[in-house]
N, C-alpha and C. Protein backbone atom coordinates (compact mmCIF):
# COMPACT_ATOMS: atom_id res chain seq x y z
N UNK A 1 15.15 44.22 50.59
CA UNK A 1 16.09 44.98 49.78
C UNK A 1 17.25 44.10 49.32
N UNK A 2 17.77 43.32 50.20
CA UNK A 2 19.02 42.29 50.17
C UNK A 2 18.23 41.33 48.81
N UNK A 3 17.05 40.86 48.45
CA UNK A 3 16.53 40.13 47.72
C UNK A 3 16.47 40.52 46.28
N UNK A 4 16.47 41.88 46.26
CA UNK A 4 16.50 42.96 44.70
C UNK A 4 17.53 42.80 44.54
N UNK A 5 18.67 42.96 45.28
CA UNK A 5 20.26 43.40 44.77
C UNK A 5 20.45 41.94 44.24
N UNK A 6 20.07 41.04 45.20
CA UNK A 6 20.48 39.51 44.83
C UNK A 6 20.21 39.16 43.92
N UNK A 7 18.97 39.28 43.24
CA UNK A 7 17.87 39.14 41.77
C UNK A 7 18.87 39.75 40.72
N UNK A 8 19.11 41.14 41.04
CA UNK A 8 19.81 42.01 39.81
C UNK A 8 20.80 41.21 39.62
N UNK A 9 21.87 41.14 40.99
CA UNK A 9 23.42 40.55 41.01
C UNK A 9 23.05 39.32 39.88
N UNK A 10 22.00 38.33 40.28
CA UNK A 10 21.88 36.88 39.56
C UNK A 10 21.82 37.27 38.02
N UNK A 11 20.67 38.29 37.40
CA UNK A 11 20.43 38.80 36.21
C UNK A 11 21.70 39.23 35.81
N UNK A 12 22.03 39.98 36.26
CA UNK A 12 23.76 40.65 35.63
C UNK A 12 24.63 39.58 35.31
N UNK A 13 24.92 38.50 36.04
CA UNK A 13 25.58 37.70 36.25
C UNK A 13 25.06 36.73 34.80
N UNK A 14 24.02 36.49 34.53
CA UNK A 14 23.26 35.36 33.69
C UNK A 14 23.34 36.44 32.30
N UNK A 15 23.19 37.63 32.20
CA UNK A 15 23.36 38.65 30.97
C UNK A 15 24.69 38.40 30.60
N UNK A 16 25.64 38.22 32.09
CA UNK A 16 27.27 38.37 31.26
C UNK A 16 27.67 36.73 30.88
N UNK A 17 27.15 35.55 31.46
CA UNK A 17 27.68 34.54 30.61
C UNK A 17 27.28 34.47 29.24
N UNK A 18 25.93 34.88 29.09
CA UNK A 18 25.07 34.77 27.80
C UNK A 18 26.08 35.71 26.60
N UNK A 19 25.79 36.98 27.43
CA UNK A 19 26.88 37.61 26.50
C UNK A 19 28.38 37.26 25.72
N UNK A 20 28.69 36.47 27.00
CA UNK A 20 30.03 35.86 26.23
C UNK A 20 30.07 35.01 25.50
N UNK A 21 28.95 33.93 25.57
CA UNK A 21 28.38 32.74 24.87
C UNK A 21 28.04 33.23 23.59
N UNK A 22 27.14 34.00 23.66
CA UNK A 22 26.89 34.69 21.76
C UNK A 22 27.97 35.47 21.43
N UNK A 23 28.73 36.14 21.60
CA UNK A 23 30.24 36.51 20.90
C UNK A 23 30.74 35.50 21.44
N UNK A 24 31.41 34.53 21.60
CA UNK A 24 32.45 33.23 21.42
C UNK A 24 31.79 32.59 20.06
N UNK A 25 30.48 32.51 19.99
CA UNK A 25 29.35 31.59 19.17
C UNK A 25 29.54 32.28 17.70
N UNK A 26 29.53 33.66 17.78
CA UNK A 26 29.49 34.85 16.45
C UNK A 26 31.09 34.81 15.60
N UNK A 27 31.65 35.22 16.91
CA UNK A 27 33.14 35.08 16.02
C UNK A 27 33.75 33.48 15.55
N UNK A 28 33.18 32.36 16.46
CA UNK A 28 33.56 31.25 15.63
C UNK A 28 33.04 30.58 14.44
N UNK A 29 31.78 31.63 14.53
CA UNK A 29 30.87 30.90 13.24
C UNK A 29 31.36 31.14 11.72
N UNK A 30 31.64 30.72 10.60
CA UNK A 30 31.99 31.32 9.40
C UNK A 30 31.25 32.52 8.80
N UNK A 31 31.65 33.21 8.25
CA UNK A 31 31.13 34.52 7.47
C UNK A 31 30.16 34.29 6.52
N UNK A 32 29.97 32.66 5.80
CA UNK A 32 28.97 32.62 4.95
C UNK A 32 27.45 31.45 5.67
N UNK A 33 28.23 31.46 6.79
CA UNK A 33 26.96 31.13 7.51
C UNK A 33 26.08 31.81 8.31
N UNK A 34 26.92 33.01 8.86
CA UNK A 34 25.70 34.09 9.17
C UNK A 34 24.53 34.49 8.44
N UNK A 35 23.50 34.56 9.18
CA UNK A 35 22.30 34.83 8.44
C UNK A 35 22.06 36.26 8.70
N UNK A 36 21.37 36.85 7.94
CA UNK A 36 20.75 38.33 8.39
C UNK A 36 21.74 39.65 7.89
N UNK A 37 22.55 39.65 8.88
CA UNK A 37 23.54 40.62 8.85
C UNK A 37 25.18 40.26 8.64
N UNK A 38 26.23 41.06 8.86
CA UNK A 38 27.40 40.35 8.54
C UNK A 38 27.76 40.58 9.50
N UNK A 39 28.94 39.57 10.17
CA UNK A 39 29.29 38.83 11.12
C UNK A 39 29.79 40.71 11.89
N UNK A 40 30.38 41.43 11.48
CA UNK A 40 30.54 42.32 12.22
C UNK A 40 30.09 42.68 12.68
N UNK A 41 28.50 43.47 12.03
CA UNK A 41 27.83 43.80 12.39
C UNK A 41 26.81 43.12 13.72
N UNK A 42 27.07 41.92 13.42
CA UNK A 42 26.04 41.27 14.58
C UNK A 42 27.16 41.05 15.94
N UNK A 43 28.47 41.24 15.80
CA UNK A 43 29.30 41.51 16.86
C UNK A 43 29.08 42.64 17.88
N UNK A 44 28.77 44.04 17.43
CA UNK A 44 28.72 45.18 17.41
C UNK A 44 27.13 45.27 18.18
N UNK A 45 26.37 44.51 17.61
CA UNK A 45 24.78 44.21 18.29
C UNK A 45 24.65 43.48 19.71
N UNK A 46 25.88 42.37 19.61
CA UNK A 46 25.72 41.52 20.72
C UNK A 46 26.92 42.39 22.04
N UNK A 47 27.55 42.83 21.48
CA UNK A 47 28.21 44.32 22.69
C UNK A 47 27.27 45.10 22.79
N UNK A 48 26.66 46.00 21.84
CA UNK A 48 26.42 46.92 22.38
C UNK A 48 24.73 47.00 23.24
N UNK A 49 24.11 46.29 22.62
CA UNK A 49 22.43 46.16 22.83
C UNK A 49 22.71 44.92 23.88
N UNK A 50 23.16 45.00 24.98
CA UNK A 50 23.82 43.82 25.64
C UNK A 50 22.71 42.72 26.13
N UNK A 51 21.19 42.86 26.32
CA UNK A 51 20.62 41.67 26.66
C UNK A 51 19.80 41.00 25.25
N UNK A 52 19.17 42.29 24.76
CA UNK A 52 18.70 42.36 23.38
C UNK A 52 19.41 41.30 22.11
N UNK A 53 20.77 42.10 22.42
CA UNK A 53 21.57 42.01 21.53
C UNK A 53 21.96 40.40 21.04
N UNK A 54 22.43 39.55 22.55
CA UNK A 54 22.64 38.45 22.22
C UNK A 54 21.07 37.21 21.71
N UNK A 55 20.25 37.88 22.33
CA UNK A 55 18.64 37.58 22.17
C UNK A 55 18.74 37.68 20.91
N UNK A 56 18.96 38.22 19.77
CA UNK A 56 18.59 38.79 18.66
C UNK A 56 19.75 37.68 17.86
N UNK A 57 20.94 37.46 18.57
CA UNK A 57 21.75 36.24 17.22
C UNK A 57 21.38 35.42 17.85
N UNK A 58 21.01 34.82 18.74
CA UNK A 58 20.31 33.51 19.05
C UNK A 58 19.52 33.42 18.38
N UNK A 59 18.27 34.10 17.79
CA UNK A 59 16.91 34.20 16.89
C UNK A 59 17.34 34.60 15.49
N UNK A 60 18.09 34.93 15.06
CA UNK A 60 18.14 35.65 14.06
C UNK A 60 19.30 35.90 13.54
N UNK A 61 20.65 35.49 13.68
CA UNK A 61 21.94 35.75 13.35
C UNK A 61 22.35 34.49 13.06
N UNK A 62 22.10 32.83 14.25
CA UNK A 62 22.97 31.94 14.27
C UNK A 62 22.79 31.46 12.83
N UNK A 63 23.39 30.31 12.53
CA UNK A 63 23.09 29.59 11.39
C UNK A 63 22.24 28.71 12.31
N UNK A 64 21.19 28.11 11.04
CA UNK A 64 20.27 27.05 11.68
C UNK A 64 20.95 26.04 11.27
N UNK A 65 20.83 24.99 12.38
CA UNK A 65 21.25 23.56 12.53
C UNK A 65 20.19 22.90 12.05
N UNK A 66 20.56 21.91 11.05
CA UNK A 66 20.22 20.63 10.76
C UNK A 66 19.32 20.48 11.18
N UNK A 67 17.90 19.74 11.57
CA UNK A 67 17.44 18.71 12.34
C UNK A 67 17.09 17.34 11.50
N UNK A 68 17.57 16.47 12.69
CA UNK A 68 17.37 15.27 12.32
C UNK A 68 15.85 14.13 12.40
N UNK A 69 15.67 14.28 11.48
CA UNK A 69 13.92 13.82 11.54
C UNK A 69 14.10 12.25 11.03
N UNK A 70 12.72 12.09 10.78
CA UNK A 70 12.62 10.93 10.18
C UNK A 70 13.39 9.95 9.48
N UNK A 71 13.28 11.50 8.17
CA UNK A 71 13.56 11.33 7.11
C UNK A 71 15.57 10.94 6.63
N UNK A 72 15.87 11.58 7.57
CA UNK A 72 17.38 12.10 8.11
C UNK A 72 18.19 10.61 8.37
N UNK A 73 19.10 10.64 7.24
CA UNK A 73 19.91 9.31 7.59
C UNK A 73 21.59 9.68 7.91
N UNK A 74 21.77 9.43 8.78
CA UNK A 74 22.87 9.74 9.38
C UNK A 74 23.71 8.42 10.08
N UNK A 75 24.63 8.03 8.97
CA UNK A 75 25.77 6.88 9.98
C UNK A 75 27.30 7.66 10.13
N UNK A 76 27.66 6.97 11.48
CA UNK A 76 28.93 7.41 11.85
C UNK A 76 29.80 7.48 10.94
N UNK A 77 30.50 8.10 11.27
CA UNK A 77 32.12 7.87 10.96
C UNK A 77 32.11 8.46 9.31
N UNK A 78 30.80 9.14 8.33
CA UNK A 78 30.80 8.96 7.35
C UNK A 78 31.64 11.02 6.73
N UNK A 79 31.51 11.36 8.44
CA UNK A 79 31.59 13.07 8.40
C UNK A 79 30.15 13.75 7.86
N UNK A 80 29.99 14.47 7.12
CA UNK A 80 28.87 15.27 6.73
C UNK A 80 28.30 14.48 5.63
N UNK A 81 26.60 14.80 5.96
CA UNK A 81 25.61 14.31 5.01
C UNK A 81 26.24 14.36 3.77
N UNK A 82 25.96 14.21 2.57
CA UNK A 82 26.27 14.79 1.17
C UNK A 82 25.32 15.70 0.71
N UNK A 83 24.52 16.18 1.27
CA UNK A 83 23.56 17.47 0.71
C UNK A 83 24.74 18.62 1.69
N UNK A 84 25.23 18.21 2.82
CA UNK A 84 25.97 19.39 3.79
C UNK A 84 27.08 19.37 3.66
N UNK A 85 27.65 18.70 2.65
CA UNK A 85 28.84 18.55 2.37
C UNK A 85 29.62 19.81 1.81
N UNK A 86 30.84 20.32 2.82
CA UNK A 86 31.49 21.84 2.23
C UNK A 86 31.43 21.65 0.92
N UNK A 87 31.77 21.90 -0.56
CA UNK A 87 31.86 22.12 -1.91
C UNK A 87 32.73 22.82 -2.00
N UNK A 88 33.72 23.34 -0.86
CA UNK A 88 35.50 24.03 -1.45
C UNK A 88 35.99 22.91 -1.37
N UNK A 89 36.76 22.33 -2.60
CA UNK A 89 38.01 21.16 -2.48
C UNK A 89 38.99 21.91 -3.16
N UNK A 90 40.24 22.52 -2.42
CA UNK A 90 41.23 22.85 -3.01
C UNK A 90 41.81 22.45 -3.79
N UNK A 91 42.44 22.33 -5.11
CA UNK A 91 43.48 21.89 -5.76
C UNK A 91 44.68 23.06 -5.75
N UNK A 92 45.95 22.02 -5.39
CA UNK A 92 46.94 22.57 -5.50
C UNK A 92 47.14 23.19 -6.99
N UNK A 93 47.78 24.54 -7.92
CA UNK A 93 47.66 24.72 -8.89
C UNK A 93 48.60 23.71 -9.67
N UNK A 94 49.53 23.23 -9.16
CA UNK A 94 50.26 22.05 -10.38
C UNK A 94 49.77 20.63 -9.96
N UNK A 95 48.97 20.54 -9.38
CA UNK A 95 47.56 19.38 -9.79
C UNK A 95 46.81 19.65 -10.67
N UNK A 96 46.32 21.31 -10.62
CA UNK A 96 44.74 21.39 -11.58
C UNK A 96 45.14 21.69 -12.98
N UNK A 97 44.63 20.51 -13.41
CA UNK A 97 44.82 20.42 -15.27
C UNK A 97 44.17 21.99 -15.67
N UNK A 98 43.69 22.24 -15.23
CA UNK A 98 42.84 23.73 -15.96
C UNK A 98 43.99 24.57 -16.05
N UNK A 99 44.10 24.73 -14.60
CA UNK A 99 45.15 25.91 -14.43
C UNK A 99 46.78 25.64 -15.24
N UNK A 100 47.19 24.40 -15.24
CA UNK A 100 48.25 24.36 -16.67
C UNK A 100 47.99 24.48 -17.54
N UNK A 101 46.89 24.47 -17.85
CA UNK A 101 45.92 24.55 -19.73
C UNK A 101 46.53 26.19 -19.80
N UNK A 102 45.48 26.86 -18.65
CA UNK A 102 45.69 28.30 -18.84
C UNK A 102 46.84 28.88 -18.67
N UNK A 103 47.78 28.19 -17.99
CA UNK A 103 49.40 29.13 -17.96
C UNK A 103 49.79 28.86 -18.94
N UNK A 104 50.06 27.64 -19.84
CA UNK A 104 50.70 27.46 -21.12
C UNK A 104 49.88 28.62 -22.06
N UNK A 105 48.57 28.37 -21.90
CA UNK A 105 47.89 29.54 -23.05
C UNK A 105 48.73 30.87 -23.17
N UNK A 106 48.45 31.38 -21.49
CA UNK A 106 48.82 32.54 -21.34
C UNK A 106 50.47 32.61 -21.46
N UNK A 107 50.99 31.99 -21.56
CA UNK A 107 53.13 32.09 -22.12
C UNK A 107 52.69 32.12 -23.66
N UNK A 108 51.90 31.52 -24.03
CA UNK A 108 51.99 31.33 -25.62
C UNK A 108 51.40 33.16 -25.76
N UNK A 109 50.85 33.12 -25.06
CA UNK A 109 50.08 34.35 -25.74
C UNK A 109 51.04 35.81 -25.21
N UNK A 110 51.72 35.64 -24.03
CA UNK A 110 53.03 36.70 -23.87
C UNK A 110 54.24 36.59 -25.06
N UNK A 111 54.39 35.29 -25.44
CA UNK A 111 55.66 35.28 -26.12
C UNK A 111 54.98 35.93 -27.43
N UNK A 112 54.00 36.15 -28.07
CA UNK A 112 53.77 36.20 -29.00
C UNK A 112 53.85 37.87 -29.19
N UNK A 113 53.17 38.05 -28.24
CA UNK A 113 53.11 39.56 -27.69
C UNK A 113 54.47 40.47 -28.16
N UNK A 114 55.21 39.30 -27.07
CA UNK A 114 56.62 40.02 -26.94
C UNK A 114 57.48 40.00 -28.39
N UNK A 115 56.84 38.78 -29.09
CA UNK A 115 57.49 38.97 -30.80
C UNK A 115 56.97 40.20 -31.29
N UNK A 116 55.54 40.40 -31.30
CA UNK A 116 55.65 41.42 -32.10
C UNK A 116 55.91 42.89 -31.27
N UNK A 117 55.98 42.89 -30.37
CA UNK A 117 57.03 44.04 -29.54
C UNK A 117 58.15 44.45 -30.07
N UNK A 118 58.87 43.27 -30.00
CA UNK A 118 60.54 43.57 -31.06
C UNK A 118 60.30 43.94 -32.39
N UNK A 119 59.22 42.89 -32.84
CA UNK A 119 59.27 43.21 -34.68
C UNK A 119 58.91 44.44 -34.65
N UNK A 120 58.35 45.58 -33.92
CA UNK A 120 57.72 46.61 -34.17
C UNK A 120 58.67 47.84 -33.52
N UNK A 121 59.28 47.64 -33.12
CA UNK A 121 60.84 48.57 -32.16
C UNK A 121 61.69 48.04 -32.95
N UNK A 122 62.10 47.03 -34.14
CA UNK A 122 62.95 47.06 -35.14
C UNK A 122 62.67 48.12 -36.22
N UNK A 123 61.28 47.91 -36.67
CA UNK A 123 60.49 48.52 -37.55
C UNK A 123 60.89 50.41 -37.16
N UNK A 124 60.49 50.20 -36.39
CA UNK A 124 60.72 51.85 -35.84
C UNK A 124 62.22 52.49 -35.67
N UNK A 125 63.24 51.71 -35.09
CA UNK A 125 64.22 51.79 -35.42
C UNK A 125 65.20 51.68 -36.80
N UNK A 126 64.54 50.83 -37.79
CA UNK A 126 64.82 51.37 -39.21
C UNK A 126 64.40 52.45 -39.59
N UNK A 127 63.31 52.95 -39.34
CA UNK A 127 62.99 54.41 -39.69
C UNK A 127 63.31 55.63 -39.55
N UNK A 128 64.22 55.25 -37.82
CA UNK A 128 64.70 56.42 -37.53
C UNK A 128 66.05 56.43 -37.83
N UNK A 129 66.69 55.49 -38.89
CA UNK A 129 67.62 55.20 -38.75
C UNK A 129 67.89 55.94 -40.62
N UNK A 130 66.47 56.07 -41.85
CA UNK A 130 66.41 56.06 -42.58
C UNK A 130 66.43 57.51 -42.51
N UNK A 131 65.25 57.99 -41.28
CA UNK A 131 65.33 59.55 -40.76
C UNK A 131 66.81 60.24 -41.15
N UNK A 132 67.33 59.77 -39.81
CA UNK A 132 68.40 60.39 -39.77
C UNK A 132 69.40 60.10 -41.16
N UNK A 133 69.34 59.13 -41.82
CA UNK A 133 70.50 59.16 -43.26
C UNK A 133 70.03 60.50 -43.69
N UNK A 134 68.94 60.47 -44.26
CA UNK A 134 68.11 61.35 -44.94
C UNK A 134 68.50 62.87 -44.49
N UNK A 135 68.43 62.99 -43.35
CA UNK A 135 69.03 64.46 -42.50
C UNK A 135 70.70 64.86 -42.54
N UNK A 136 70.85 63.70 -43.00
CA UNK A 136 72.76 63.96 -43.25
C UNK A 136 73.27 64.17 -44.28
């Protein structure tokens, strides 16, 4: 009997590191590297379906890693392959020539706006201005 409880105790014990291992693993992974489902959802799987659950993003949730074969050239110090290379490079907006292209556009295209705003609330204001002579 002492040998069952011990078995379970060991199983319980090996369910709860695992468990913590796939949520530490889920929430540090990025949102566009989850596979399958979205990162919440596979949070919610690995709590609640508790042996299943982490079984299931180990197989089927993690992102797959790399492997390095043959073919696979990899030197130090170089950071990521260039096929794995992130593709977000921030530009600050008063670095990116685009984005000054488009703010000057867009002032040219408010001020212009705003001219004919006035020319057209002058316009209207002579009229009501011709109105009212007319009424006097």
């Amino acid at each position: 009997m002492s040998r069952v409880i011990r078995l379970y105790g060991l199983l319980f014990f090996i369910d709860l590191i695992m468990l913590v291992v796939a949520l530490i693993d889920c929430l540090s992974t990025d949102e566009y590297q989850v596979r399958n489902l979205p990162k919440v959802a596979w949070v919610f799987i690995i709590l609640l379906f508790s042996p299943v659950g982490w079984i299931l993003w180990f197989v089927a949730g993690r992102p797959q890693q790399a492997r390095a074969g043959a073919g696979a050239q990899w030197r130090s110090g170089n950071g990521f392959p260039e096929d794995q290379r992130p593709s977000r490079r921030q530009v600050a907006p008063d670095d990116d020539p685009a984005f000054l292209r488009e703010l000057a556009r867009n002032r040219r295209a408010d001020e212009e706006m705003f001219s004919k705003w006035e020319a057209d609330l002058r316009r209207r204001e002579e009229e009501l201005r011709r109105r009212e002579d007319k009424d006097e």
